[in-house]
Protein backbone atom coordinates (compact mmCIF):
# COMPACT_ATOMS: atom_id res chain seq x y z
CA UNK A 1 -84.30 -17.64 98.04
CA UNK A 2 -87.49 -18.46 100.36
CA UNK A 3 -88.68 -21.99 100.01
CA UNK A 4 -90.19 -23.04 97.18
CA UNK A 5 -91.90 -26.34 96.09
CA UNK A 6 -92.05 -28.44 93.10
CA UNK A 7 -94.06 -31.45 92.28
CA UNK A 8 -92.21 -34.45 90.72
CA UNK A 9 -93.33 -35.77 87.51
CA UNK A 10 -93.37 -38.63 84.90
CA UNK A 11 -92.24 -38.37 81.78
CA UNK A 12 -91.45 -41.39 78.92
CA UNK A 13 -92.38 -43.66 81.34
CA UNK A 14 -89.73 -43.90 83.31
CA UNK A 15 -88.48 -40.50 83.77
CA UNK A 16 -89.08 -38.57 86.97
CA UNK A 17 -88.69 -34.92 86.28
CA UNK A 18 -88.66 -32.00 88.23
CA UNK A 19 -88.85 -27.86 87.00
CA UNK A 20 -86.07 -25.12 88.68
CA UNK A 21 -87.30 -22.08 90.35
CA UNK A 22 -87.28 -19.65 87.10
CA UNK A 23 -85.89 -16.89 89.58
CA UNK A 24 -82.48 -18.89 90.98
CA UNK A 25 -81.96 -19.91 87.13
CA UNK A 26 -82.48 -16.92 85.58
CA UNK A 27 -79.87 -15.12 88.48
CA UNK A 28 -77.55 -17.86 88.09
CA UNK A 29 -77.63 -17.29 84.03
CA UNK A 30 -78.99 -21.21 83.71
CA UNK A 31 -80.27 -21.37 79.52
CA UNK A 32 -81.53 -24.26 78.09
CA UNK A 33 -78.70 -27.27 76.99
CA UNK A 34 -76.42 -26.10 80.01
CA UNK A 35 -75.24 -28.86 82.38
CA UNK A 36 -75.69 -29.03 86.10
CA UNK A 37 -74.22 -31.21 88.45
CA UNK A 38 -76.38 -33.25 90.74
CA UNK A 39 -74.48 -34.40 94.14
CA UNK A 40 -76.32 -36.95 96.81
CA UNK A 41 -75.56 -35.67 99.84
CA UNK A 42 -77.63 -37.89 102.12
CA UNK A 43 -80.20 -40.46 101.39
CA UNK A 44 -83.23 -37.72 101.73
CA UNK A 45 -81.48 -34.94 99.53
CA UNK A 46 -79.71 -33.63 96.52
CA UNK A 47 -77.50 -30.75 95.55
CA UNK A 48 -77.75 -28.98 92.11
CA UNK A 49 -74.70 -26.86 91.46
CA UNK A 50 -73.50 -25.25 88.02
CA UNK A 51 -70.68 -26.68 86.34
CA UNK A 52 -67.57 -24.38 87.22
CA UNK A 53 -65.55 -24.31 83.72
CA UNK A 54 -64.59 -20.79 82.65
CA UNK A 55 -61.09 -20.85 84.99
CA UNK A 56 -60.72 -17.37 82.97
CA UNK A 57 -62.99 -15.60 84.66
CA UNK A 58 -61.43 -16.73 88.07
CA UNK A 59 -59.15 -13.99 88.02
CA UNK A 60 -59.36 -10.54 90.32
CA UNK A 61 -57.84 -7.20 90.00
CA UNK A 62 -55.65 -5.88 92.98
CA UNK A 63 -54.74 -2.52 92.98
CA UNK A 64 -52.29 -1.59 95.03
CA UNK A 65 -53.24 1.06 97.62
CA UNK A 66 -50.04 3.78 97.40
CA UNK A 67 -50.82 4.67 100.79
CA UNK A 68 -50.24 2.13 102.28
CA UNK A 69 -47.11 -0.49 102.56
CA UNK A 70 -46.33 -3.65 100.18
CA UNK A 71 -46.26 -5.93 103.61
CA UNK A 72 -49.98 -4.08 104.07
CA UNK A 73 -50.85 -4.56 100.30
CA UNK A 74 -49.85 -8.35 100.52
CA UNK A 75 -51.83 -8.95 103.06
CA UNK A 76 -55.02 -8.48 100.79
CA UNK A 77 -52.93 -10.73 98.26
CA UNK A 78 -53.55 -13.59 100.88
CA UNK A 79 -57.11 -12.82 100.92
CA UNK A 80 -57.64 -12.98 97.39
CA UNK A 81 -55.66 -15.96 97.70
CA UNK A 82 -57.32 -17.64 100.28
CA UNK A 83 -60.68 -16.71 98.30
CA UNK A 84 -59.79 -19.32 95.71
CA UNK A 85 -59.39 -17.14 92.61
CA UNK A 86 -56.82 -18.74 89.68
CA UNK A 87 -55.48 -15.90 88.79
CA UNK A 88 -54.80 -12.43 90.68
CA UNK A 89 -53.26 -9.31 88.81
CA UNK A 90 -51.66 -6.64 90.96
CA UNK A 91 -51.92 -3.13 89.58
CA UNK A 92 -49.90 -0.34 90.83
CA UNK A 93 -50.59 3.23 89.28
CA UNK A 94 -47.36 4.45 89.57
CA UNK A 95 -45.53 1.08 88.39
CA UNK A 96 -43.43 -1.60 90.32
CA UNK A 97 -39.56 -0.40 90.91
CA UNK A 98 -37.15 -3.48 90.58
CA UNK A 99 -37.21 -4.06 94.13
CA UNK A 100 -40.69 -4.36 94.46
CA UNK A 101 -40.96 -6.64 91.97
CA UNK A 102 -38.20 -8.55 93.79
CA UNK A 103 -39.81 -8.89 97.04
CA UNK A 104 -43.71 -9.21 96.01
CA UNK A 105 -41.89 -12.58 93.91
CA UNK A 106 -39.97 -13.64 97.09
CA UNK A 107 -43.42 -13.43 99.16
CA UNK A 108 -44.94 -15.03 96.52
CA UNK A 109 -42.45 -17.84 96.80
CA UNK A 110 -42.01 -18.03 100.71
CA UNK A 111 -46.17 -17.52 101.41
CA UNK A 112 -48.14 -18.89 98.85
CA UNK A 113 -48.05 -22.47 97.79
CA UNK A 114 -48.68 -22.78 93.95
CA UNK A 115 -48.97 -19.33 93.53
CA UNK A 116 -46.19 -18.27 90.44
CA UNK A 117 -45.51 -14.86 88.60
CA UNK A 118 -46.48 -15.48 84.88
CA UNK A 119 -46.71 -12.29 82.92
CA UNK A 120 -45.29 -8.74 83.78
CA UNK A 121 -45.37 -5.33 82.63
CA UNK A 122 -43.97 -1.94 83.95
CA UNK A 123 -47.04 -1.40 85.97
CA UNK A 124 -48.99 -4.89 86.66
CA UNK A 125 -47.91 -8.00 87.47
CA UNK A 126 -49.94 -11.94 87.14
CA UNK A 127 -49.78 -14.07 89.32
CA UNK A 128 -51.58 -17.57 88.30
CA UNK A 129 -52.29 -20.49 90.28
CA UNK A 130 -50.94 -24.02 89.02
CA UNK A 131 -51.37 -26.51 92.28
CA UNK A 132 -54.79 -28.56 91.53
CA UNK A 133 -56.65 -30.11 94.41
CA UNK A 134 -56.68 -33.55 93.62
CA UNK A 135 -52.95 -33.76 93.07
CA UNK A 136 -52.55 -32.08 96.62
CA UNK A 137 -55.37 -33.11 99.11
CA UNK A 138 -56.56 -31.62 102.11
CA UNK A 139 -55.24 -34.66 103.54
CA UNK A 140 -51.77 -34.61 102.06
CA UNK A 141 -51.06 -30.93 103.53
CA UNK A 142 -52.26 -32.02 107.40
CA UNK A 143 -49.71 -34.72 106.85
CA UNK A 144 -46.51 -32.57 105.72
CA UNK A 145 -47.88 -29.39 108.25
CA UNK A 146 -47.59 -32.86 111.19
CA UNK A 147 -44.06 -33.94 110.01
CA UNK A 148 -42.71 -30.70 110.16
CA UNK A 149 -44.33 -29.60 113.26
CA UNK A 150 -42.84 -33.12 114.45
CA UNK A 151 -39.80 -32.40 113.74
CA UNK A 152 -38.95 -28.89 114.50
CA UNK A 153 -40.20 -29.93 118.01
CA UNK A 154 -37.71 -32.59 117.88
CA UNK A 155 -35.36 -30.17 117.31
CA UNK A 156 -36.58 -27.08 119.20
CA UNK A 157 -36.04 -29.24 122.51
CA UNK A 158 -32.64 -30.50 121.19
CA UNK A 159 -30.99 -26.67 120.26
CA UNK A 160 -32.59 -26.11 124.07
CA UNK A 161 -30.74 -28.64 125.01
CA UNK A 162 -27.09 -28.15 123.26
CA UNK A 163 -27.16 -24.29 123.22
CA UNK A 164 -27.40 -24.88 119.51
CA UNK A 165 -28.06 -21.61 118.01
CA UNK A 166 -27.76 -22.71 114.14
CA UNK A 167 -30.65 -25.09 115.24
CA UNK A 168 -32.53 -23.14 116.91
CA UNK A 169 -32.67 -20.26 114.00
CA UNK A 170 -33.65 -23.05 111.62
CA UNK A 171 -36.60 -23.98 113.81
CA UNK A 172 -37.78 -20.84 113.70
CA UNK A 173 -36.99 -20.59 109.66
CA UNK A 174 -39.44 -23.90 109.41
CA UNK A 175 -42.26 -21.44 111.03
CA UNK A 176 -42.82 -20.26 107.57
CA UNK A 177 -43.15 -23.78 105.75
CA UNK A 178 -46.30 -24.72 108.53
CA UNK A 179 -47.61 -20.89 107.55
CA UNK A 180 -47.35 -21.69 103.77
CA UNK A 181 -49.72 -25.05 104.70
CA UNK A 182 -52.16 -22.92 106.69
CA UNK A 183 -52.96 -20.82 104.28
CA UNK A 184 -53.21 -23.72 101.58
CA UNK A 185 -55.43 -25.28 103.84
CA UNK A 186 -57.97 -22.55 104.56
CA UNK A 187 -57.87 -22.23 100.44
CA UNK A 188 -59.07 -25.59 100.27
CA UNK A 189 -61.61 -25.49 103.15
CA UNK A 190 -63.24 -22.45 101.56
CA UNK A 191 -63.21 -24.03 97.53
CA UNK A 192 -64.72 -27.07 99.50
CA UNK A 193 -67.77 -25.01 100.80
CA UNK A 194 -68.60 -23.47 97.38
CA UNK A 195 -67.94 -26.87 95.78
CA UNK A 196 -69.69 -29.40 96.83
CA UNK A 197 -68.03 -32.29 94.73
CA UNK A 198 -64.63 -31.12 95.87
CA UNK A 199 -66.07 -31.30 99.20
CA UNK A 200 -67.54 -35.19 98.88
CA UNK A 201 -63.98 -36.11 97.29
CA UNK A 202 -62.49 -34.26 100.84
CA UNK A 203 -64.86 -36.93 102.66
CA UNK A 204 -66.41 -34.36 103.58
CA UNK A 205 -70.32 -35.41 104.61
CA UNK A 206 -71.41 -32.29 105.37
CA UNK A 207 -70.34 -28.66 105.60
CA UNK A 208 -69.66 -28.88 109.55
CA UNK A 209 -66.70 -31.21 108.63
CA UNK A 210 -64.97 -28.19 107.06
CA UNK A 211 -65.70 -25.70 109.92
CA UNK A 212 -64.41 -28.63 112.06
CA UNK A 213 -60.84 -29.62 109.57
CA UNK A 214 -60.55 -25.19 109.64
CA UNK A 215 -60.41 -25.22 113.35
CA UNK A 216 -57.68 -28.03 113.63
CA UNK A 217 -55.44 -26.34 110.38
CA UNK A 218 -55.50 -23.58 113.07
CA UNK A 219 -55.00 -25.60 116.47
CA UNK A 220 -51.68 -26.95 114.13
CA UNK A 221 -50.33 -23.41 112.86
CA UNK A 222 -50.80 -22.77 116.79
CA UNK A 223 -48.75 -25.66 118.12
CA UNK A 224 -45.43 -24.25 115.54
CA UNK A 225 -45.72 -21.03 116.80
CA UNK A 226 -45.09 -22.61 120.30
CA UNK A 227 -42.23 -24.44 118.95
CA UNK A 228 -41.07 -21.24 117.19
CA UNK A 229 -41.41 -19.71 120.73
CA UNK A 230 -39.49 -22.55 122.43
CA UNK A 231 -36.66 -22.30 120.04
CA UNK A 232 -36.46 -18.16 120.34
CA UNK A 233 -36.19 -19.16 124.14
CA UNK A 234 -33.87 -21.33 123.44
CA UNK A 235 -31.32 -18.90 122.06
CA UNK A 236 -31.88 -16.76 125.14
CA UNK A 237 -30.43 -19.22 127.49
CA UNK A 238 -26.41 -20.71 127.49
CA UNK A 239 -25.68 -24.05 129.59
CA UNK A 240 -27.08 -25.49 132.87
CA UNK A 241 -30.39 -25.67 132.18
CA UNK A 242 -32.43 -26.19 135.29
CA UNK A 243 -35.00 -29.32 135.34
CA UNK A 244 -33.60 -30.22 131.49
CA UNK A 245 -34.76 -33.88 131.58
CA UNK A 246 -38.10 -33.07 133.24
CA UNK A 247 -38.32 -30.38 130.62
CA UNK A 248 -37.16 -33.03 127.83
CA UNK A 249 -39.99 -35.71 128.93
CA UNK A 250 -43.02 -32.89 129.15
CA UNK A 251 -41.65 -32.05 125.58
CA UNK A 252 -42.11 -35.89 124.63
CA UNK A 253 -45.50 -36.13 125.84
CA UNK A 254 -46.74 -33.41 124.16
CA UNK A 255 -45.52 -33.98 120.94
CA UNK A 256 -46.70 -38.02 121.21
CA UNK A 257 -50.06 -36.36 122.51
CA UNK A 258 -50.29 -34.67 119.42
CA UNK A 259 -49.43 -36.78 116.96
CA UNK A 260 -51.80 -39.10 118.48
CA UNK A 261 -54.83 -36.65 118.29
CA UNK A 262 -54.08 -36.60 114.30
CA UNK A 263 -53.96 -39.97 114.38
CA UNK A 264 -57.80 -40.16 115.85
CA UNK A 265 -58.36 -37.65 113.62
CA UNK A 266 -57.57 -40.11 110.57
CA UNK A 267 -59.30 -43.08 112.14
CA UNK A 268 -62.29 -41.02 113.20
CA UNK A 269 -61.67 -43.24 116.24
CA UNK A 270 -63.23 -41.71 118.91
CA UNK A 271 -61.56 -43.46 121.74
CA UNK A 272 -58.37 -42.99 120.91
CA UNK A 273 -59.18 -39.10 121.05
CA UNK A 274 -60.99 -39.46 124.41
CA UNK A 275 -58.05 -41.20 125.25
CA UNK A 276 -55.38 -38.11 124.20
CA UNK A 277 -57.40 -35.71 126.27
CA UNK A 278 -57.09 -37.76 129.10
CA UNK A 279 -53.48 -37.80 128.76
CA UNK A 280 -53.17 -34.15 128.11
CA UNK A 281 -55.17 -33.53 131.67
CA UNK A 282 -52.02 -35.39 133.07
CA UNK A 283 -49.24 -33.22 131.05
CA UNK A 284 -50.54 -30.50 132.12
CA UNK A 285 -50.43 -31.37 135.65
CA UNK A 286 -46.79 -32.44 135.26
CA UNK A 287 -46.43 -29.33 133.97
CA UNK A 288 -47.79 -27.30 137.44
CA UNK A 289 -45.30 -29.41 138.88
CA UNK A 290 -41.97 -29.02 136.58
CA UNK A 291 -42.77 -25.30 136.39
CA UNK A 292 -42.63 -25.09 140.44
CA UNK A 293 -39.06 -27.57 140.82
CA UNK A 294 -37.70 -24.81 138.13
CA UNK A 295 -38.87 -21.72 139.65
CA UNK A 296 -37.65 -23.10 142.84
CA UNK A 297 -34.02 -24.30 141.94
CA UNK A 298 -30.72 -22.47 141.41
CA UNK A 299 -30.32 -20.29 138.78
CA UNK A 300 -30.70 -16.88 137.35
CA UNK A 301 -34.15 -15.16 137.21
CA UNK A 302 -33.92 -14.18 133.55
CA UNK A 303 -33.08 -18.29 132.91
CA UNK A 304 -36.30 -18.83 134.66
CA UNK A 305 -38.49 -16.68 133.40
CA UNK A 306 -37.38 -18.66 129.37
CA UNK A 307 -37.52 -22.39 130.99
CA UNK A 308 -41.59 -20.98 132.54
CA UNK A 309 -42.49 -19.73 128.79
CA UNK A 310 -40.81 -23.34 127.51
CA UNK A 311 -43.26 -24.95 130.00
CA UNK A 312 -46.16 -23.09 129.15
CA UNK A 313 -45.66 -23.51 125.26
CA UNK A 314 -45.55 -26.96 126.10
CA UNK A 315 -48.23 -27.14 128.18
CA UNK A 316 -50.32 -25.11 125.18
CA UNK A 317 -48.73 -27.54 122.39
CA UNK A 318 -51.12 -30.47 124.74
CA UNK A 319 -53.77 -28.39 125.12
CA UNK A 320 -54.27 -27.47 121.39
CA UNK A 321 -54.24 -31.86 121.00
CA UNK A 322 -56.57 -32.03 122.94
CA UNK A 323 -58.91 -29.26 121.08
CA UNK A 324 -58.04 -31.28 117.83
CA UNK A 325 -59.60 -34.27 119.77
CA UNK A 326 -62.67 -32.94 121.43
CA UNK A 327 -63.11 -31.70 117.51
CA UNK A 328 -62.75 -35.36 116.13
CA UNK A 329 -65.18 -36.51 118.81
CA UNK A 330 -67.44 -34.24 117.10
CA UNK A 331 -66.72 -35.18 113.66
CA UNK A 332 -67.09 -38.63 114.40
CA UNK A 333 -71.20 -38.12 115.74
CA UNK A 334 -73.10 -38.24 112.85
């Protein structure tokens, strides 16, 4: 809609009234005795949003494309998903066989936070959303994503350490908790930009703050896949680890790096973020320098070649805490 103007008026006295563009009303089927909400977004400006109410007409049709694979159909599940719609039925022309059914409910399960199967038939199946926003916050998924990531990186340096494949394989099992997060997340990032009171309860103050919260989600999926990668390296490699303890300490100041830059991130404290990417510029020169002692020492090639990819997930686990700061430094300019 190109700019339009509107002049204010007084009525009763007291009253200062002011007329909607008959075009956006009319397109956003606005009739008279409807409620809008009216959000202050800054001291200079309002925002005038229709009341979302009719959850039943939040639902979407997915039909299954024959041609193509359920791992390839499920991937437009997530998209629906990620969309924000409350309900999503999956149609299939020629109907879902029992296994099917069983593993589009186990993806369900494993993938999609508060996603759950409700009604079935032989050829569609419902799948309805029952996790509300306000009982799990934006906020309260960053903080499970950052103890898990803590602690499979607690753990992916420890099954490096022992040999300990049982470990090891449940690092790499936790992988799919942090995905599960992410995509919860980026659901809530993108209901926050079409919603502007779910954004202002988010803390949100303007739209950049989601962009900004979207890139460090990702930065955080990012930093488990490197621990997923550590622990797959992990299992590669039996005994006599070269340079373990200057591996072990690089591991500890990464992780403390980036459990710091989430910490800024909470604060909004600005030097404490300036103050993680200046100790990320040092990890990764202790890296340069653990990474040559390795490559140097005794051992096998093939052992090398793991302990340089443990160094260099490392290395990226710092580097993506120190994105997550330069983005809080950002976030904190207003």
């Amino acid at each position: 809609m190109r700019e339009e103007r509107r002049r204010v008026q007084l009525t009763g006295g007291s009253t200062l009234i002011v007329s909607l563009p008959i075009k956006w009303a009319r397109a956003a089927g606005i009739k008279p005795g409807d409620e809008l909400r009216i959000i202050q977004k800054d001291e200079r400006s309002l925002i005038i949003a229709l009341d979302k109410r009719a959850e039943k007409d939040n639902i979407a049709e997915l039909r299954l494309s024959p041609e193509e694979s359920l791992e390839d159909n499920f991937r437009y599940l997530i998209a629906y998903y990620l969309v924000g719609y409350e309900g999503i039925r999956l149609l299939s022309e020629n109907g879902f066989d029992a296994e099917e059914r069983r593993w589009i409910k186990d993806e369900v399960r494993k993938r999609l936070i508060g996603m759950e199967v409700v009604e079935e038939a032989s050829n569609e199946i419902l799948l309805q959303s029952f996790l509300k926003y306000k009982d799990f916050t934006l906020q309260d998924s960053i903080k499970s994503m950052a103890k898990i990531i803590r602690s499979m990186h607690e753990d992916a340096l420890l099954a490096l350490e022992r040999g300990d494949e049982n470990l090891a394989k449940d690092v790499i099992e936790r992988d799919n908790e942090i995905d599960r997060f992410y995509l919860l997340t980026v659901r809530q990032l993108k209901a926050s930009v079409e919603d502007p009171m779910l954004a202002a309860s988010m803390g949100f103050r303007s739209m950049r703050d989601a962009l900004g919260y979207r890139l460090i989600v990702k930065s955080m999926e990012r930093v488990a896949d490197h621990i997923e990668k550590i622990a797959r390296h992990s299992l590669e490699m039996k005994g006599g680890i070269i340079g373990l303890e200057e591996i072990k300490k690089v591991g500890t100041l990464a992780i403390d790096a980036f459990m710091k830059s989430l910490e800024a991130l909470s604060e909004r404290d600005m030097r404490k973020a300036n103050d993680v990417i200046r100790e990320v510029n040092n990890i990764t020169s202790m890296v340069e320098g653990v990474a040559e002692h390795v490559l140097k020492g005794q051992g096998s090639e093939v052992q090398k070649i793991h302990l340089w990819a443990v160094l260099e997930s490392l290395r990226r686990i710092a580097e993506y805490s120190a994105d997550i700061s330069e983005i809080t430094i950002n976030l904190g300019i207003k």
